[in-house]
PDB file of N, CA and C in Angstrom:
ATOM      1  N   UNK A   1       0.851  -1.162   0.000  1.00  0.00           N
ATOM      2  CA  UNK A   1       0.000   0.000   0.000  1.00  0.00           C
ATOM      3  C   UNK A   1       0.900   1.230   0.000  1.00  0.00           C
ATOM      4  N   UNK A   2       0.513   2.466  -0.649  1.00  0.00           N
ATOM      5  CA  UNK A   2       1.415   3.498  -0.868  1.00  0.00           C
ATOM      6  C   UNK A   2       0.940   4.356   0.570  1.00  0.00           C
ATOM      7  N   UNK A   3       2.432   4.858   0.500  1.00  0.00           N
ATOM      8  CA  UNK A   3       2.777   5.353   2.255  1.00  0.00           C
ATOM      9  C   UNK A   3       1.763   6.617   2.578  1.00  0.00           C
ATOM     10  N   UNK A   4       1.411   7.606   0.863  1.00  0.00           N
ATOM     11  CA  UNK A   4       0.282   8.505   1.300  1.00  0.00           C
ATOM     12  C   UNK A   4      -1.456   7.732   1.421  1.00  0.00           C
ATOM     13  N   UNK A   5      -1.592   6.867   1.126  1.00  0.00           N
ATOM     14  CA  UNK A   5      -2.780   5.970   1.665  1.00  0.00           C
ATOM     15  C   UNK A   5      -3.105   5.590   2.741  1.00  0.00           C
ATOM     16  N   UNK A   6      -1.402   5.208   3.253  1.00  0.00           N
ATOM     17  CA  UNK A   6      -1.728   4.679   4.446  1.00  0.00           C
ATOM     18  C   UNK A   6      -1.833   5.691   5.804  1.00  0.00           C
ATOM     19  N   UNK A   7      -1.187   6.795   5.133  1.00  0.00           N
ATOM     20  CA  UNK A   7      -1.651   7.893   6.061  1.00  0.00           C
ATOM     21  C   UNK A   7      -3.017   8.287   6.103  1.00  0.00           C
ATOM     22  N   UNK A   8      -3.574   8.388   4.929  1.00  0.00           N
ATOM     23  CA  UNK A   8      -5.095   9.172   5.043  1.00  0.00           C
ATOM     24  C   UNK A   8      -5.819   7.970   5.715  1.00  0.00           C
ATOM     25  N   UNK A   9      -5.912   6.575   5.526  1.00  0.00           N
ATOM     26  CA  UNK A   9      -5.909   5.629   6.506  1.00  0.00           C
ATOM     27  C   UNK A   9      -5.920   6.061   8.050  1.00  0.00           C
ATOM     28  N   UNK A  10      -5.009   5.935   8.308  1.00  0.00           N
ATOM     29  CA  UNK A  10      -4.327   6.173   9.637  1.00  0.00           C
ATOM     30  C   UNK A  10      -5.358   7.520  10.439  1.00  0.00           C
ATOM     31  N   UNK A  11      -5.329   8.723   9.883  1.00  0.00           N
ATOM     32  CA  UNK A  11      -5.900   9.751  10.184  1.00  0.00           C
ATOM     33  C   UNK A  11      -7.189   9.447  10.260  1.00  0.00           C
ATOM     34  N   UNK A  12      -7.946   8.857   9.329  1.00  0.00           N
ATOM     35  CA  UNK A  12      -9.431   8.650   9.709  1.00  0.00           C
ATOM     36  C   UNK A  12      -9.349   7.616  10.461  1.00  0.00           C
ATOM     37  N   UNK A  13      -8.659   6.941  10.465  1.00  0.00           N
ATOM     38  CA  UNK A  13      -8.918   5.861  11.883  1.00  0.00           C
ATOM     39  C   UNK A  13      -9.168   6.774  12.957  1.00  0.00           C
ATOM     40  N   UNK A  14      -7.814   7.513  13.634  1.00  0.00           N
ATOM     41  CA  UNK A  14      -7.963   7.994  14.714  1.00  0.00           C
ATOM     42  C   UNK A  14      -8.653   9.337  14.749  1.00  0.00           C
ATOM     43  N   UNK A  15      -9.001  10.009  13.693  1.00  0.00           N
ATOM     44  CA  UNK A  15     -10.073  11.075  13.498  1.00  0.00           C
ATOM     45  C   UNK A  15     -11.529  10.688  13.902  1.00  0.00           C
ATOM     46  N   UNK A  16     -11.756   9.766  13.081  1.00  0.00           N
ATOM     47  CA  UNK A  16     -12.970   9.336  13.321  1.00  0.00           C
ATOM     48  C   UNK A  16     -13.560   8.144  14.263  1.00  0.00           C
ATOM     49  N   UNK A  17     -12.507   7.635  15.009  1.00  0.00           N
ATOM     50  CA  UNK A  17     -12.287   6.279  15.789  1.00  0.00           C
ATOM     51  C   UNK A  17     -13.302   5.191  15.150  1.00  0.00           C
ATOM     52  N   UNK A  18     -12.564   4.780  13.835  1.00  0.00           N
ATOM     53  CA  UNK A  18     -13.068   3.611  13.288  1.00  0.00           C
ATOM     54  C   UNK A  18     -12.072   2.620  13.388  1.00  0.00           C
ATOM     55  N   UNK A  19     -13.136   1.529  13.372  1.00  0.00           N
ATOM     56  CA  UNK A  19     -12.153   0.200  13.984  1.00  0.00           C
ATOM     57  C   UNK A  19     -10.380   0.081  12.574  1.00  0.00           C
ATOM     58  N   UNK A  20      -9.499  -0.478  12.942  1.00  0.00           N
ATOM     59  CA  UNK A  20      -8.598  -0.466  12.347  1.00  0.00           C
ATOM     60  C   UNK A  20      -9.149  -1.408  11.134  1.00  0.00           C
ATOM     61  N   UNK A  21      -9.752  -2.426  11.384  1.00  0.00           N
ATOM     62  CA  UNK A  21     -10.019  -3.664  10.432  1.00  0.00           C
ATOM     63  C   UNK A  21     -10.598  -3.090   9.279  1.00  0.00           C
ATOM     64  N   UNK A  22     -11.489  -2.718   9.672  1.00  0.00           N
ATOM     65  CA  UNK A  22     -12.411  -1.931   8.587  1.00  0.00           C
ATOM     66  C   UNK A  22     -11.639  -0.730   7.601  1.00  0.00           C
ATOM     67  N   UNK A  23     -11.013   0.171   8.275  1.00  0.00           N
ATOM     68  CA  UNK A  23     -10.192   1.051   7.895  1.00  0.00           C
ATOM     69  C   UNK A  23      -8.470   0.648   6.614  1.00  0.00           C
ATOM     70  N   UNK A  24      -7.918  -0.362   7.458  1.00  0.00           N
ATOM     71  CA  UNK A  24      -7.083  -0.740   7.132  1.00  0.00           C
ATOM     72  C   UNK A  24      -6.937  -2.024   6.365  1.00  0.00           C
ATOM     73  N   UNK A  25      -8.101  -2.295   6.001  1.00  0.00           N
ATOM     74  CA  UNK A  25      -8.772  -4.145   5.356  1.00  0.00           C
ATOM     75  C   UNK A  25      -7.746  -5.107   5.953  1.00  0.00           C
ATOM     76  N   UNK A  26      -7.667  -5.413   7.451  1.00  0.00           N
ATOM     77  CA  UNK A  26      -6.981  -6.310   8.092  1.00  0.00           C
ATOM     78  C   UNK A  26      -7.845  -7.587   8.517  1.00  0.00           C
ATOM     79  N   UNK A  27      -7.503  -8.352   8.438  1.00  0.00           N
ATOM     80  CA  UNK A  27      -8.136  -9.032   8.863  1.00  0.00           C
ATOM     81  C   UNK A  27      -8.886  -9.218  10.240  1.00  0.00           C
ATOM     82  N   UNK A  28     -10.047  -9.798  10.490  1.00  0.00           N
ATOM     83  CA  UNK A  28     -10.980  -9.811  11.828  1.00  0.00           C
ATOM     84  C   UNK A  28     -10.587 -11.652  12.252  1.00  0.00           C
ATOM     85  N   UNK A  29      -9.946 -11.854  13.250  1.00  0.00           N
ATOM     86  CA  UNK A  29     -10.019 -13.728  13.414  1.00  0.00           C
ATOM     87  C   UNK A  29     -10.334 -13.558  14.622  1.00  0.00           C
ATOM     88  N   UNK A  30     -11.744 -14.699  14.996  1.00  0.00           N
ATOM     89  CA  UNK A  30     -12.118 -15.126  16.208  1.00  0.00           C
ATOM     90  C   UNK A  30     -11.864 -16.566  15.985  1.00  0.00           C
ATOM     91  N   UNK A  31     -11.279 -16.923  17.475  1.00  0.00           N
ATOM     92  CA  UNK A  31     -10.470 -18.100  17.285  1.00  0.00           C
ATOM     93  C   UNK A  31     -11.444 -18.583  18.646  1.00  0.00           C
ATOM     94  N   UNK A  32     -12.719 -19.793  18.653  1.00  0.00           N
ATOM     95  CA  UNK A  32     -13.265 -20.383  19.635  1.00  0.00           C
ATOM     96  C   UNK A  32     -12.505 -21.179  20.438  1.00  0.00           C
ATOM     97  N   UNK A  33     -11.682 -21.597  21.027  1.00  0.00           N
ATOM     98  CA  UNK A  33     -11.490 -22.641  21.913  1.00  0.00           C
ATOM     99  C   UNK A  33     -10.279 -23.367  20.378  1.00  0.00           C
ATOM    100  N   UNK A  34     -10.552 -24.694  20.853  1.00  0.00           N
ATOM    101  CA  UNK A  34      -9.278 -25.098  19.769  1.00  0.00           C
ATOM    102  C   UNK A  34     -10.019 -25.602  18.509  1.00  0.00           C
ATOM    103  N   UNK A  35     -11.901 -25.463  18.160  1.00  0.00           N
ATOM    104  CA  UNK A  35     -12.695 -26.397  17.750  1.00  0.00           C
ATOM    105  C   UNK A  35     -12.934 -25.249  16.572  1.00  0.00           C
ATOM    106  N   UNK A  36     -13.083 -23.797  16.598  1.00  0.00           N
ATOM    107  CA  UNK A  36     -13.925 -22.748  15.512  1.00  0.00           C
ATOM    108  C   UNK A  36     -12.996 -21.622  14.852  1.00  0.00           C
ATOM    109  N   UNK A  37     -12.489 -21.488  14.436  1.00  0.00           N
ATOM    110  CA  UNK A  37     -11.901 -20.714  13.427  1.00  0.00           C
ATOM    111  C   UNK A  37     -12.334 -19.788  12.517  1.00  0.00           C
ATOM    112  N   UNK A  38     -12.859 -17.910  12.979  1.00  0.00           N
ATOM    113  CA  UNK A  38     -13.716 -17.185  11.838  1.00  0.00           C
ATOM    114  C   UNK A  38     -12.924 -16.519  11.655  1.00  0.00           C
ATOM    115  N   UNK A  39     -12.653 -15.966  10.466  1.00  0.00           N
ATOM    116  CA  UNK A  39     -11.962 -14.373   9.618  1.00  0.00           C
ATOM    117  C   UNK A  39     -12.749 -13.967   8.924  1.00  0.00           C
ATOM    118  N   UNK A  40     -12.707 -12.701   8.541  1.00  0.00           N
ATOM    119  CA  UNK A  40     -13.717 -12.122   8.103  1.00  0.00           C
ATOM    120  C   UNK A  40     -12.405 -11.039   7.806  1.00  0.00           C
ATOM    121  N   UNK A  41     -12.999 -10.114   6.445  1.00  0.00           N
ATOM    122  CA  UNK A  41     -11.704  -9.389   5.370  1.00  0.00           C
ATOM    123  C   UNK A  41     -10.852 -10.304   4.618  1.00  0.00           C
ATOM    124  N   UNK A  42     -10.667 -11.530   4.407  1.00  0.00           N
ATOM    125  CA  UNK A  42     -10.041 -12.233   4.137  1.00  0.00           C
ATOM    126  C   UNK A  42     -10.021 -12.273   2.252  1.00  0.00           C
ATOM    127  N   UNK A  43      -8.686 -12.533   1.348  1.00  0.00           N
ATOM    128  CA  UNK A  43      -8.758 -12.085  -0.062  1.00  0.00           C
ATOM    129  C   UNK A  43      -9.151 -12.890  -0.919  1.00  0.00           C
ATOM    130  N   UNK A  44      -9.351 -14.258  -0.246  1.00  0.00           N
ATOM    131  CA  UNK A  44      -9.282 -15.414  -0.631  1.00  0.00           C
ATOM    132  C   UNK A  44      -8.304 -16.903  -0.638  1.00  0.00           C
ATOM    133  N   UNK A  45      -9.108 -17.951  -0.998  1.00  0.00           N
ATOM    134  CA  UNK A  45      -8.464 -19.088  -0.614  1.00  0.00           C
ATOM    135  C   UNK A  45      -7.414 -19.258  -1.153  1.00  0.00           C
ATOM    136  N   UNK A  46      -6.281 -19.805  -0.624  1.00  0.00           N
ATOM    137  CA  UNK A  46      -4.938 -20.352  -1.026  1.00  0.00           C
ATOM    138  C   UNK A  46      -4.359 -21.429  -1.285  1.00  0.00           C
ATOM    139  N   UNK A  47      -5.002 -22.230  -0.165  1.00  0.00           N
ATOM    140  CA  UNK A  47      -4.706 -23.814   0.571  1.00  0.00           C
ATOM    141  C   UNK A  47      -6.093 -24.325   1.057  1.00  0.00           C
ATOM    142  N   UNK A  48      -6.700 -25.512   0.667  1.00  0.00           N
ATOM    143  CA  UNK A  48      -7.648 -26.082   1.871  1.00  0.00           C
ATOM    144  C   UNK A  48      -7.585 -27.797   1.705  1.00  0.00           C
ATOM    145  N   UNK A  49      -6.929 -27.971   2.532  1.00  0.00           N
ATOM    146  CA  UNK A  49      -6.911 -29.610   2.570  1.00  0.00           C
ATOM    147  C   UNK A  49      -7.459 -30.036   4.318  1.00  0.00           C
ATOM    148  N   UNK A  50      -7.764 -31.452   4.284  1.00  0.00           N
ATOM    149  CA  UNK A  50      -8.129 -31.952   5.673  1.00  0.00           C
ATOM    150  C   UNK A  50      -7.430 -31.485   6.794  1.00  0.00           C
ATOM    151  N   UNK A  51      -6.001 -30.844   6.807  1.00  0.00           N
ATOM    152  CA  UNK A  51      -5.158 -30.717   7.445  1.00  0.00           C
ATOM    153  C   UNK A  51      -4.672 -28.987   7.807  1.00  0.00           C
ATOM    154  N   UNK A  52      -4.771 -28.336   6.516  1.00  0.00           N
ATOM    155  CA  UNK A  52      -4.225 -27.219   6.466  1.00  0.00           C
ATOM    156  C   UNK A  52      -5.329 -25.826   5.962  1.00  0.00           C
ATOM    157  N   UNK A  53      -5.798 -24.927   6.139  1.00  0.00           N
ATOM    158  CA  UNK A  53      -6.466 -23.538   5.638  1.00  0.00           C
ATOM    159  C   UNK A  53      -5.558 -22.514   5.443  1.00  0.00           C
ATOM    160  N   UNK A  54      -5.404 -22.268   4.224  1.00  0.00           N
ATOM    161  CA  UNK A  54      -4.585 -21.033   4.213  1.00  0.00           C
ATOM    162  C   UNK A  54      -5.107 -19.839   3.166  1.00  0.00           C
ATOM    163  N   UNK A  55      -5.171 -18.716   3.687  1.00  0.00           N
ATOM    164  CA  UNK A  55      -6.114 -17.597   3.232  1.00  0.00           C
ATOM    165  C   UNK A  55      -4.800 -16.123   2.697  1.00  0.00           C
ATOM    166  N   UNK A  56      -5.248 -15.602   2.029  1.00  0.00           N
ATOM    167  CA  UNK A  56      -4.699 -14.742   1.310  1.00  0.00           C
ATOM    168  C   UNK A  56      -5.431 -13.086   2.158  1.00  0.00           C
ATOM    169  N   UNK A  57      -4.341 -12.680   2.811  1.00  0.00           N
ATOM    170  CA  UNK A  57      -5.053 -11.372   3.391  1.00  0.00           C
ATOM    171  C   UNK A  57      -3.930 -10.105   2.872  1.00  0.00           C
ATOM    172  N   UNK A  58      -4.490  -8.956   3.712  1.00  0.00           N
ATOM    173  CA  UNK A  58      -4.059  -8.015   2.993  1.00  0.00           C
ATOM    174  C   UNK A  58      -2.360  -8.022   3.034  1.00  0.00           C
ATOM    175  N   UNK A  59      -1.277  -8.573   4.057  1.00  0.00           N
ATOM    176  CA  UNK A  59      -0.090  -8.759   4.434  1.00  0.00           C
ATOM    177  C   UNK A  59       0.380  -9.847   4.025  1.00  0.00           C
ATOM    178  N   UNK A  60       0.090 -10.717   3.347  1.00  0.00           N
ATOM    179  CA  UNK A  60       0.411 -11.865   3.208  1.00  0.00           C
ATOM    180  C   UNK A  60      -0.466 -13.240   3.557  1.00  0.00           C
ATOM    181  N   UNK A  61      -0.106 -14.432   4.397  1.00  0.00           N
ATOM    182  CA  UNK A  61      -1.360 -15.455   4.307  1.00  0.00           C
ATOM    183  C   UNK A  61      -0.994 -15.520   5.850  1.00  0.00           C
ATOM    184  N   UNK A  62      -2.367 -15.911   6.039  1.00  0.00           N
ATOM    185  CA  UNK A  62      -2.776 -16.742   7.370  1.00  0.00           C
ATOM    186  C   UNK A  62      -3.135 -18.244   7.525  1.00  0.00           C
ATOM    187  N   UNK A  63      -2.113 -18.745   8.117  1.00  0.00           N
ATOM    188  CA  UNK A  63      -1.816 -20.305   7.941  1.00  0.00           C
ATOM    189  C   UNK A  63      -2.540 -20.742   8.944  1.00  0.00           C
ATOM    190  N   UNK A  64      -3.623 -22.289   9.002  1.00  0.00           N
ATOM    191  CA  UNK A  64      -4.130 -22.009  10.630  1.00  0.00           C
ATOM    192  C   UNK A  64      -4.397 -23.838   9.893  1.00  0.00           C
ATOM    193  N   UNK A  65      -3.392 -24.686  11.343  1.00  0.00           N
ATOM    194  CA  UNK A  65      -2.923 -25.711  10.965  1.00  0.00           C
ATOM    195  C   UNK A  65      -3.685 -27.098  12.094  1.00  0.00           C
ATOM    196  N   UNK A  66      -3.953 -27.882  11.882  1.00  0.00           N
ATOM    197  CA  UNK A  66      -4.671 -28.887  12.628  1.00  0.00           C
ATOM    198  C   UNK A  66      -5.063 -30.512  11.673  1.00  0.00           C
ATOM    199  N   UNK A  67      -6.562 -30.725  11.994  1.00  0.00           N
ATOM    200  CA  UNK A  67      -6.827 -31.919  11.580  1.00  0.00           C
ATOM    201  C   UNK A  67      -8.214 -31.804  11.191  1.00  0.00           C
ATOM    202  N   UNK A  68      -8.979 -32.775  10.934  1.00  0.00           N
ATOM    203  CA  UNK A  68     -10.782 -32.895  10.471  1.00  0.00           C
ATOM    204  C   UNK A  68     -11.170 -31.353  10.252  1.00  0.00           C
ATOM    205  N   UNK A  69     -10.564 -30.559   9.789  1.00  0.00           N
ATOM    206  CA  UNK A  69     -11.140 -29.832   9.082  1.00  0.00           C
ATOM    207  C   UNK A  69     -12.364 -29.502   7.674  1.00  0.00           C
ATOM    208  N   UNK A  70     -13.368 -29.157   8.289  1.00  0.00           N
ATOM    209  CA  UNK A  70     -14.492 -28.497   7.354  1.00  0.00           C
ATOM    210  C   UNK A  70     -14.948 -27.531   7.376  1.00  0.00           C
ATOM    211  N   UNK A  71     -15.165 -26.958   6.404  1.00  0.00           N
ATOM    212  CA  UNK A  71     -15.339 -25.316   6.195  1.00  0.00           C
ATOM    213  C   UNK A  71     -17.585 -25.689   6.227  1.00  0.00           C
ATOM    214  N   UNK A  72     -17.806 -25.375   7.195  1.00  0.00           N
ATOM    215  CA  UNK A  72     -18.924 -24.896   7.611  1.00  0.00           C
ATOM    216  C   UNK A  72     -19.507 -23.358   6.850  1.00  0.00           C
ATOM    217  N   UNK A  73     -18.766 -22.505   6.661  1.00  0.00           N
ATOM    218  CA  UNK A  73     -19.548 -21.329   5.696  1.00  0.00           C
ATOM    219  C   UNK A  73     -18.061 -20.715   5.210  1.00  0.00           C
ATOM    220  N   UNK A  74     -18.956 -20.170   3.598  1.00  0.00           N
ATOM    221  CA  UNK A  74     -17.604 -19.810   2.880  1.00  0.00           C
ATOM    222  C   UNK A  74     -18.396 -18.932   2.515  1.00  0.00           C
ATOM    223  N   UNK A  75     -18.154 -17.626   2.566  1.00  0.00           N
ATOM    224  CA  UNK A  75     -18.488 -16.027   1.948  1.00  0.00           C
ATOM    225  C   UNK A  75     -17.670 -15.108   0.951  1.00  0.00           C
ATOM    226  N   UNK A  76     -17.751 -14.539   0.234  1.00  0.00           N
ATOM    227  CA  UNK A  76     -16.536 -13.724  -0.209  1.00  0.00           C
ATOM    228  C   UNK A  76     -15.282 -13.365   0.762  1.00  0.00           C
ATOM    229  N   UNK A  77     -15.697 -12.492   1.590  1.00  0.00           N
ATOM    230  CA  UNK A  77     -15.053 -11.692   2.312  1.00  0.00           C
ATOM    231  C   UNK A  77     -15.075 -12.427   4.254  1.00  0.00           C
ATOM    232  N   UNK A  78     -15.654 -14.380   4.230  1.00  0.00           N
ATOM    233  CA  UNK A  78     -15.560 -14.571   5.481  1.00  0.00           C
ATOM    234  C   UNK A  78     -15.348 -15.806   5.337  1.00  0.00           C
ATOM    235  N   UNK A  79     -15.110 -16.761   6.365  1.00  0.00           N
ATOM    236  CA  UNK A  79     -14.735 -18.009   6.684  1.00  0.00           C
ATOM    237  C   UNK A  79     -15.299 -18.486   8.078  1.00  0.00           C
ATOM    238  N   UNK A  80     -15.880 -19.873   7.857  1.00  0.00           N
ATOM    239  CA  UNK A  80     -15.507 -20.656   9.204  1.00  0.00           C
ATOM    240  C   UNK A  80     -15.131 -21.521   9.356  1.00  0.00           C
ATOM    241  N   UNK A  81     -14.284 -21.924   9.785  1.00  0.00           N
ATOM    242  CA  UNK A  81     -13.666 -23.271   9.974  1.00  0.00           C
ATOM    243  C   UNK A  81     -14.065 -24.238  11.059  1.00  0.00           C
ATOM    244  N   UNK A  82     -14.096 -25.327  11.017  1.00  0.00           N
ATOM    245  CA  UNK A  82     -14.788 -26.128  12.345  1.00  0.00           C
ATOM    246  C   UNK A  82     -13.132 -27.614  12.041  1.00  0.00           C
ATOM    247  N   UNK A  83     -13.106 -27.612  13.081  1.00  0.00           N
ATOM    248  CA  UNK A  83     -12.028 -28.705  13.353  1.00  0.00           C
ATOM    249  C   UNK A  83     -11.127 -28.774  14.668  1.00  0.00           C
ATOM    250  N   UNK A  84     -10.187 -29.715  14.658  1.00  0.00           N
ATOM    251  CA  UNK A  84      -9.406 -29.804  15.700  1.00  0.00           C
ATOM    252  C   UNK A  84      -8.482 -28.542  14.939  1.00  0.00           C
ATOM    253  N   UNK A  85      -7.845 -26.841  15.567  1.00  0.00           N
ATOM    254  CA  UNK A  85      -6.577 -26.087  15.390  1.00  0.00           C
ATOM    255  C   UNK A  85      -5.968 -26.359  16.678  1.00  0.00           C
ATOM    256  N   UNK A  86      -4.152 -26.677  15.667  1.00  0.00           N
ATOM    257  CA  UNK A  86      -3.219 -26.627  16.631  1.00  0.00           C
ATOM    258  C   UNK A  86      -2.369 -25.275  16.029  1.00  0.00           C
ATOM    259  N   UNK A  87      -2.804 -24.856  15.300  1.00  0.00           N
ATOM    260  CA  UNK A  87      -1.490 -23.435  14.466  1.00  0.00           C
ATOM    261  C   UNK A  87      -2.160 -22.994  13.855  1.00  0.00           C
ATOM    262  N   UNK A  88      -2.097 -21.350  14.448  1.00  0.00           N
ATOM    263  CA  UNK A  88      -2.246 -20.199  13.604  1.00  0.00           C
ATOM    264  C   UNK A  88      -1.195 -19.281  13.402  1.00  0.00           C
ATOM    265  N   UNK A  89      -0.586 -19.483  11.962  1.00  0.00           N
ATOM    266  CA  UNK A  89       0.721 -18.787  11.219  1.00  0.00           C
ATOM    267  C   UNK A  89       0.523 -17.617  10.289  1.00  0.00           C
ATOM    268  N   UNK A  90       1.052 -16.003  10.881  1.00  0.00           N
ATOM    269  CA  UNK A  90       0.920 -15.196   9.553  1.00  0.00           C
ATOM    270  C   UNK A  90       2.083 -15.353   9.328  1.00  0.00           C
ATOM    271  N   UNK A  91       1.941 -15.491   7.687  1.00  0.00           N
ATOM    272  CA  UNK A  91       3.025 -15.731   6.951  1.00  0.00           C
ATOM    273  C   UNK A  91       2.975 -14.010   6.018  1.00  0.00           C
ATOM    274  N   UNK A  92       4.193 -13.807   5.369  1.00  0.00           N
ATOM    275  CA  UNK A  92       4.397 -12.866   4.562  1.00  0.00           C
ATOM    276  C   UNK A  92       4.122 -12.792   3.226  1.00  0.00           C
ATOM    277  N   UNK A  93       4.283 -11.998   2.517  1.00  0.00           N
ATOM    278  CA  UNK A  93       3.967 -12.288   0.986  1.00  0.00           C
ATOM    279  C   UNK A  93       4.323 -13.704   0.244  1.00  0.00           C
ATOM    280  N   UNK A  94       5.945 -13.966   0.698  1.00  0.00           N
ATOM    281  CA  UNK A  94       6.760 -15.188   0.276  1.00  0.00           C
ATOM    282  C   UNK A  94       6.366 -16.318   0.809  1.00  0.00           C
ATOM    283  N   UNK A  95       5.489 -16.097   1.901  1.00  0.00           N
ATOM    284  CA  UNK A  95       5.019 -17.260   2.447  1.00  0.00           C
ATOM    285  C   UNK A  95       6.259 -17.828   3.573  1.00  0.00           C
ATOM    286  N   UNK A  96       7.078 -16.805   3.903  1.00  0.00           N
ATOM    287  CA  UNK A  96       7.946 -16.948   5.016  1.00  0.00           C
ATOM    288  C   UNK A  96       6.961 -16.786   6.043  1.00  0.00           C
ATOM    289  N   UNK A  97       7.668 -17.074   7.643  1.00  0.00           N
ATOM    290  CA  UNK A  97       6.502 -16.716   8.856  1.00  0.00           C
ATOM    291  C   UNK A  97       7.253 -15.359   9.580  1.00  0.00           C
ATOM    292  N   UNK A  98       6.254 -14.415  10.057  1.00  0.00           N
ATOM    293  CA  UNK A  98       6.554 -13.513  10.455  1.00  0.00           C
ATOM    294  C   UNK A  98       7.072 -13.356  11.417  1.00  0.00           C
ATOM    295  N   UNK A  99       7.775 -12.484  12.116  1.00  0.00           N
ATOM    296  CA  UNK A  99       8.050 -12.336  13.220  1.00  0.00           C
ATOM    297  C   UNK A  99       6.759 -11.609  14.227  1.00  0.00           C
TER     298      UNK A  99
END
């Protein structure tokens, strides 16, 4: 994102106290217990096997790693996941993991 965007960004966030997510298209993840998995802003799918979900957000991907995974609702812009999670990884553009 270009650095004067992310300013006028930035300013109406805290001008107008709007949530960052919304403002900044970051992702929203509610993470239930170890069983429910939601994002919401998300760019789209990357990865979905029995094992692995991996989503395309505005920074790079969000890796979120376990077992019996099924996607219970799929939206443009949301996800739910239902399964056993043992890992949730943001990864970078390259698909390195972040610090």
């Amino acid at each position: 994102m270009k650095k004067w965007q992310q300013r006028i960004r930035s300013l109406l966030m805290e001008q107008f106290s709007l949530p960052s997510d919304v403002v900044m298209e970051m992702p929203r993840i509610t993470i239930i217990g170890h069983l429910h998995f939601y994002i919401e802003n998300h760019q789209g799918l990357a990865l979905y096997t029995n094992e692995e979900l991996k989503l395309k957000v505005t920074n790079g991907f969000v890796s979120i790693k376990g077992h019996s995974f099924v996607l219970k609702m799929m939206l443009p812009k949301e996800i739910m996941l239902e399964g056993t999670i043992s890992e949730v990884i943001f990864l970078n553009h390259e698909g390195e993991k972040e610090d």
